[in-house]
Protein backbone atom coordinates (compact mmCIF):
# COMPACT_ATOMS: atom_id res chain seq x y z
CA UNK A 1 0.00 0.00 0.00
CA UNK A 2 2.84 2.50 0.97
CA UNK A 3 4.14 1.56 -3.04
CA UNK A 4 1.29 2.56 -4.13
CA UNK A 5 1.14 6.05 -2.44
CA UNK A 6 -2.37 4.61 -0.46
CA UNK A 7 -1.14 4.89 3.45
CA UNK A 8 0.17 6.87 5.57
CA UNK A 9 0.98 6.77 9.34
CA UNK A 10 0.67 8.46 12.67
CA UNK A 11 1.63 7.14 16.12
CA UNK A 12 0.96 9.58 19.00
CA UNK A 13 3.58 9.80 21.75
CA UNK A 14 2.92 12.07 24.73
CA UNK A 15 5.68 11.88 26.63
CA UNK A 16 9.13 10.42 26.91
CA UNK A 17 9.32 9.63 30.36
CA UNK A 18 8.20 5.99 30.98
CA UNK A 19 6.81 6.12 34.54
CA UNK A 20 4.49 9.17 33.06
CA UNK A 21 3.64 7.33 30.13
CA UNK A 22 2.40 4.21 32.11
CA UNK A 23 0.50 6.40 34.23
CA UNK A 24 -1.58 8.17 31.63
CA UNK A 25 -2.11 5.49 29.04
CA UNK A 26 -1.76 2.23 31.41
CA UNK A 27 -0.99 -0.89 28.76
CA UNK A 28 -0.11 1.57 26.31
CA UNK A 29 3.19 0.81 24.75
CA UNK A 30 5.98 2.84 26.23
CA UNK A 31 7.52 5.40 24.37
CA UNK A 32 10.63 4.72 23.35
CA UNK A 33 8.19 1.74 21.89
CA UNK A 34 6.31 3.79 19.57
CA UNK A 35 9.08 5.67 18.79
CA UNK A 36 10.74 2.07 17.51
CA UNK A 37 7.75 1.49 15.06
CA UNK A 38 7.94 4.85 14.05
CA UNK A 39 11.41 4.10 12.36
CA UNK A 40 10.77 1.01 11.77
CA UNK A 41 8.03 1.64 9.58
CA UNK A 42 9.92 4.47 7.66
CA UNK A 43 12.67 2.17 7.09
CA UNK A 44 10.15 -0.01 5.63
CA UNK A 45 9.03 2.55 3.18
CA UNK A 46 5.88 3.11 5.48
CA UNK A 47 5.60 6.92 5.67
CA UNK A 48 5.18 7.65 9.57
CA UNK A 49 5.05 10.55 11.31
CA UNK A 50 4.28 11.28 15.16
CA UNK A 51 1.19 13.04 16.26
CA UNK A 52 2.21 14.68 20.04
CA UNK A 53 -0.70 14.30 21.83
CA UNK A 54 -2.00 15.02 23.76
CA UNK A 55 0.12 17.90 25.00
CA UNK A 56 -1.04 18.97 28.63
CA UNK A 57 0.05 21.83 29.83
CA UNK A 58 2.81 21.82 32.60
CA UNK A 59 2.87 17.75 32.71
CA UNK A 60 3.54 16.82 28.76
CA UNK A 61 4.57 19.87 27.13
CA UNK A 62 8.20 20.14 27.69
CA UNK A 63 8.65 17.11 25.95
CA UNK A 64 7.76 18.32 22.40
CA UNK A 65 10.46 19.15 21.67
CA UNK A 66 12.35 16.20 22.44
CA UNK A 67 10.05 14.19 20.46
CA UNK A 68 9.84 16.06 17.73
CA UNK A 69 13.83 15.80 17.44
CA UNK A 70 13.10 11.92 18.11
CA UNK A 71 10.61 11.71 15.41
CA UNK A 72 13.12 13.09 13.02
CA UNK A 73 15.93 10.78 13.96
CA UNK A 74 13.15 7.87 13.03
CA UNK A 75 12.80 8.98 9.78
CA UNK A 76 9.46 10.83 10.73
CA UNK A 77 7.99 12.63 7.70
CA UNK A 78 5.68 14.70 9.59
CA UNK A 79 3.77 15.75 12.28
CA UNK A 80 1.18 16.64 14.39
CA UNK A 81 -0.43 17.83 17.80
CA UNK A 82 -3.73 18.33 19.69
CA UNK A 83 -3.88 19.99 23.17
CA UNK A 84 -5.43 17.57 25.84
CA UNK A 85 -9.42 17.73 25.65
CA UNK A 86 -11.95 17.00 28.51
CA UNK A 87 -15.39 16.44 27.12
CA UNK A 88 -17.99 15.47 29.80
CA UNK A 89 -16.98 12.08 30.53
CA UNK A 90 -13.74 12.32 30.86
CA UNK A 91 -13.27 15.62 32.65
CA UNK A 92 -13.82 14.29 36.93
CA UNK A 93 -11.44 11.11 35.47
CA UNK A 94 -8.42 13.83 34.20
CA UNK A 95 -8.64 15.97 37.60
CA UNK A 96 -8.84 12.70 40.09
CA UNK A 97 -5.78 11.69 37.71
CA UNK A 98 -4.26 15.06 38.50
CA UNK A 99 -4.86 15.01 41.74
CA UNK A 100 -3.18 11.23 42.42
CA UNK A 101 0.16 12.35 39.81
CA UNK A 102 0.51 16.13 40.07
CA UNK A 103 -1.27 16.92 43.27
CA UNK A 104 0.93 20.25 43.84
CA UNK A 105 0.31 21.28 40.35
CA UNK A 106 -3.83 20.25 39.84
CA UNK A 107 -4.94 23.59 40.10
CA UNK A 108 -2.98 25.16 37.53
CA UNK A 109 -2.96 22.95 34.97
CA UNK A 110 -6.85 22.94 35.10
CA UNK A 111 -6.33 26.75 35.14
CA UNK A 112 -3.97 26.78 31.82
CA UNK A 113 -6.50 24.07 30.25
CA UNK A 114 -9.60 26.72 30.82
CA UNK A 115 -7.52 29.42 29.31
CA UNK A 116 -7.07 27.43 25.89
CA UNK A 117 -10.75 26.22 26.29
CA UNK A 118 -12.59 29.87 26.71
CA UNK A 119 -13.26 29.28 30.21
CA UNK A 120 -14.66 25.88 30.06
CA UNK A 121 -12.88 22.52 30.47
CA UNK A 122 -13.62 21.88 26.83
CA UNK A 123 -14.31 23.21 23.75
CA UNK A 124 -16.32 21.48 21.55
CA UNK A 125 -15.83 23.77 18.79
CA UNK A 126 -14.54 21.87 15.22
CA UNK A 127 -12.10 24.81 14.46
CA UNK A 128 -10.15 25.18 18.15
CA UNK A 129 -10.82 22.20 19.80
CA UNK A 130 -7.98 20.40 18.74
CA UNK A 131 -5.42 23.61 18.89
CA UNK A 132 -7.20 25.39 21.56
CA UNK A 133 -6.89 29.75 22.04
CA UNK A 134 -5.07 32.13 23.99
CA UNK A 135 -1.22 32.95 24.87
CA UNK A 136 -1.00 29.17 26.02
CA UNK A 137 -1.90 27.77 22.31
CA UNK A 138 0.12 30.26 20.57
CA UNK A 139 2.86 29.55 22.61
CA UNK A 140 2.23 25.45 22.14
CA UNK A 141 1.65 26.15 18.41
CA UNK A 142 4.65 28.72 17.57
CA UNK A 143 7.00 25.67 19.80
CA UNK A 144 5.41 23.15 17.37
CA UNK A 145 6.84 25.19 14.31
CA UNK A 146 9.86 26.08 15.57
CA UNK A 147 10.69 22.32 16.24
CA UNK A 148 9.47 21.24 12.95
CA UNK A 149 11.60 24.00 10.89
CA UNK A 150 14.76 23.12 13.36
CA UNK A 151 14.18 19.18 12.65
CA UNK A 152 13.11 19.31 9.26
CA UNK A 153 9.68 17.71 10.06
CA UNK A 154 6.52 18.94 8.16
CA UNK A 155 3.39 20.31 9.76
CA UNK A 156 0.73 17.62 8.32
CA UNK A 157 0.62 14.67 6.07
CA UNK A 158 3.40 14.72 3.91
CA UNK A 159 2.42 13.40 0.50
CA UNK A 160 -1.00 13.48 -1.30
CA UNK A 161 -2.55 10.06 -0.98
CA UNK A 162 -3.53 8.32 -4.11
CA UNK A 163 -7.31 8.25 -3.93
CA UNK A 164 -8.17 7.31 -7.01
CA UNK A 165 -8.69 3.25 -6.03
CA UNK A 166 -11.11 4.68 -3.51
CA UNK A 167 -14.75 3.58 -4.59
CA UNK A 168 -17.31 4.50 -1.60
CA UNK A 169 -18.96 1.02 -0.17
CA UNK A 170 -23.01 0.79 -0.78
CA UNK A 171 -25.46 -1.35 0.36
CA UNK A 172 -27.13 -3.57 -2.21
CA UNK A 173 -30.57 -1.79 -3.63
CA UNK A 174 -33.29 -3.07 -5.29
CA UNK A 175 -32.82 -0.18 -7.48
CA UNK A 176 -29.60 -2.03 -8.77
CA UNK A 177 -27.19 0.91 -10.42
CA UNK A 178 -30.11 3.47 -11.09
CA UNK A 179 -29.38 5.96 -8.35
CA UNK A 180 -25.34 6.08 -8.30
């Protein structure tokens, strides 16, 4: 499929420290893991890039750099990021995780999280919710760049899939081919 110009690959990595890692994303492969498959499926001829995420403020975010630079050493074509999101059901889960982890820093991680969310522990908005707003993003985001340009990564998929092959899958009708 990667001949063919048909795939393309992400693997999200959130942190580099193990001990974090298992905490957030228990039976999760560990890092330096994902970071393995990321080269190993560039040196396949796999294009695979690294989607950072999510980035929480003041726990995961001074390690995008690091992976980013990472990423690139694996052959990483590209990348990504989305800022940590709390919809409903997850939202009491994140701050009792907080609270067990980063006790002494709880309160103003929730507050930085608000910030990028307008106020609110999430934003269910299509255009921010992934990037979030305010000083905090832009600071996030303008990191991201910086990274990217210093490690020669690109911001996004990094080839134009073939799509051509791509025929949408129907149900059988009655009608046979006379609505298509």
């Amino acid at each position: 499929m990667a001949r063919a110009n048909l795939v393309h690959v992400f693997v999200s990595i959130t942190s580099l420290d193990n001990r974090l890692a298992s905490t957030l994303e228990p039976r999760a492969s560990a890092p330096h893991r994902r970071m393995q498959a990321v080269e190993t499926l560039n040196t396949a001829g796999v294009p695979c890039g690294v989607m950072v995420a999510p980035i929480i403020p003041m726990v995961t975010d001074k390690y995008l750099e690091k992976i980013l630079e990472g990423a690139s050493q694996a052959g990483a074509p590209a990348a990504g990021y989305t800022i940590v999101r709390l919809p409903y059901e997850l939202k009491n889960l994140f701050r009792e995780w907080l609270a067990l982890h980063v006790p002494e820093r709880a309160d103003h991680v929730m507050s930085l999280i608000r910030q990028m969310r307008g106020g609110r522990d999430n934003d269910p908005d299509f255009g921010s919710r992934m990037r979030g707003e305010g000083e905090f993003a832009e600071l996030i985001r303008q990191r991201f760049q910086l990274a990217c340009r210093k490690y020669g990564i690109d911001r996004g998929r990094p080839v134009q899939l073939d799509t051509t092959r791509f025929v949408v899958p129907r149900a059988a009708s009655p009608q046979g081919e006379l609505f298509r």
